[in-house]
Protein backbone atom coordinates (compact mmCIF):
# COMPACT_ATOMS: atom_id res chain seq x y z
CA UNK A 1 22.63 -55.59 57.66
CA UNK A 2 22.76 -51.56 58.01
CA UNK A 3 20.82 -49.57 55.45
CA UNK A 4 22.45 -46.55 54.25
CA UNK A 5 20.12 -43.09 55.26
CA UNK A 6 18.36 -41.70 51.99
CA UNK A 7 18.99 -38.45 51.36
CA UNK A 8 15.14 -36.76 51.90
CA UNK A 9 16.11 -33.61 50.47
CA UNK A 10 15.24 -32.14 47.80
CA UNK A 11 15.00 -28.41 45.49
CA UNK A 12 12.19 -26.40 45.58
CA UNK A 13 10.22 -22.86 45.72
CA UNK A 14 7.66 -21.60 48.07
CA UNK A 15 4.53 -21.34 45.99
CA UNK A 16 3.86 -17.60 46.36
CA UNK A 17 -0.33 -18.46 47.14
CA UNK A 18 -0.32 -21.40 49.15
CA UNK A 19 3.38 -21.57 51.01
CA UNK A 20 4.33 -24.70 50.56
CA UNK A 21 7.23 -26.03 48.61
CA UNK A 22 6.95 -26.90 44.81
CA UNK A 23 9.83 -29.27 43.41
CA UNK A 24 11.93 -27.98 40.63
CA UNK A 25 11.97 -30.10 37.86
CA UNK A 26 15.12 -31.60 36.54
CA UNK A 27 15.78 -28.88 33.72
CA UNK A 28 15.67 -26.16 35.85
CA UNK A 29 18.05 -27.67 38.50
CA UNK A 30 20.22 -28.54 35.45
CA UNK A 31 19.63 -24.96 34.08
CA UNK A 32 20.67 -23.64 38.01
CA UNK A 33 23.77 -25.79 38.32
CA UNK A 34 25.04 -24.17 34.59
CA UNK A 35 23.96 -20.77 35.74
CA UNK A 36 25.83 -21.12 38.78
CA UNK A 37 28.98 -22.46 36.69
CA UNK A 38 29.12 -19.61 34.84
CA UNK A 39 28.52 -16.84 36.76
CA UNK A 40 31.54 -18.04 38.69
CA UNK A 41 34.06 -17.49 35.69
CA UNK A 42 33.97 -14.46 34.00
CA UNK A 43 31.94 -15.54 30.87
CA UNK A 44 29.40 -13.34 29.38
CA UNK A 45 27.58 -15.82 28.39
CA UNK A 46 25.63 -15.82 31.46
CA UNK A 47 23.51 -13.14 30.33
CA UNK A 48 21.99 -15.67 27.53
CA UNK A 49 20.67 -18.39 30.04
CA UNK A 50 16.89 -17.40 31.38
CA UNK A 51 16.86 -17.13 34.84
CA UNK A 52 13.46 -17.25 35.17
CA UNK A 53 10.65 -20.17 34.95
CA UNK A 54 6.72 -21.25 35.84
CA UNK A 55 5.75 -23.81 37.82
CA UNK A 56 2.53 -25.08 38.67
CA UNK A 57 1.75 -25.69 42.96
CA UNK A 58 0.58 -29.21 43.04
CA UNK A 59 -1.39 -28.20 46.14
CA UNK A 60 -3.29 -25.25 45.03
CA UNK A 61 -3.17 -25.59 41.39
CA UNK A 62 -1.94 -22.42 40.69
CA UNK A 63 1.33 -21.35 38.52
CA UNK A 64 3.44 -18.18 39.05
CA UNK A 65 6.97 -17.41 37.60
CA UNK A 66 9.82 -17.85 39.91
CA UNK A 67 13.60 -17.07 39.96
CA UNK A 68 16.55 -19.65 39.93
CA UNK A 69 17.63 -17.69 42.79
CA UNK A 70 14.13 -18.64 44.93
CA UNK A 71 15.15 -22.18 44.63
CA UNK A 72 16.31 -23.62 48.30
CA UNK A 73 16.52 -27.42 49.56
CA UNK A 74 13.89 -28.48 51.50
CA UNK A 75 14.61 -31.24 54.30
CA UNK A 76 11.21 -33.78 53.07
CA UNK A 77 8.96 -33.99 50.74
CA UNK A 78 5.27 -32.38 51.98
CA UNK A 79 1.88 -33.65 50.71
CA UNK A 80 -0.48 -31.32 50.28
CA UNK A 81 -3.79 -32.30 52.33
CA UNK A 82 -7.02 -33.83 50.18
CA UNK A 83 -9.21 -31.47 50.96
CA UNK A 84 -6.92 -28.61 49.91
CA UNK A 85 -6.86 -30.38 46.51
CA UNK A 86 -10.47 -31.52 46.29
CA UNK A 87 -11.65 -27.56 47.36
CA UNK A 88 -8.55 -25.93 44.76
CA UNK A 89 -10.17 -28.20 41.62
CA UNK A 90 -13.82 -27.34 42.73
C-alpha cells in the first residue's frame, strides 16, 4: 500500500516576543480568504471587514495584535520547549 504525504503546512504569525510561529485560528483564515476575495473585485465593502486580530503565543504566553497581512504558511508545526513554558507561567 502507498500512503498519500500529509500536507504539514499550516498558517501562522511570528509572535512579535518570542519568534516563533502562532497558528491562526480558523475564523481568521476564513476572515483572510474573504478579505482576499474582495479586495480582488472592486467592492467597497472591503473597508467593513477588520483586518486586524490578537492572538495569544502558546510558547511565551503573551498576546499582541497582528495583521491578516502578517499571516504566512509555515512548512511544520513547532513545539515550543518545556522549560520555555514552565519559566513563561512562573
Amino acid at each position: 500500500m502507498a500512503s498519500s504525504a500529509v500536507s504539514q503546512r499550516f498558517r501562522a504569525v511570528v509572535c512579535r516576543y518570542c519568534s516563533k510561529p502562532i497558528r491562526v485560528p480558523a475564523s481568521v483564515t476564513r476572515r483572510e480568504s474573504e478579505f482576499q476575495g474582495i479586495t480582488e473585485s472592486t467592492s467597497t465593502r472591503h473597508q467593513l471587514i477588520s483586518r486586524v486580530f490578537h492572538v495569544r503565543c502558546r510558547c511565551c504566553e503573551r498576546e499582541s495584535v497582528y495583521s491578516i497581512n502578517q499571516i504566512v504558511d509555515f512548512p511544520h508545526p513547532v513545539t515550543c520547549p518545556e522549560s520555555d513554558h514552565k519559566a513563561a507561567t512562573l
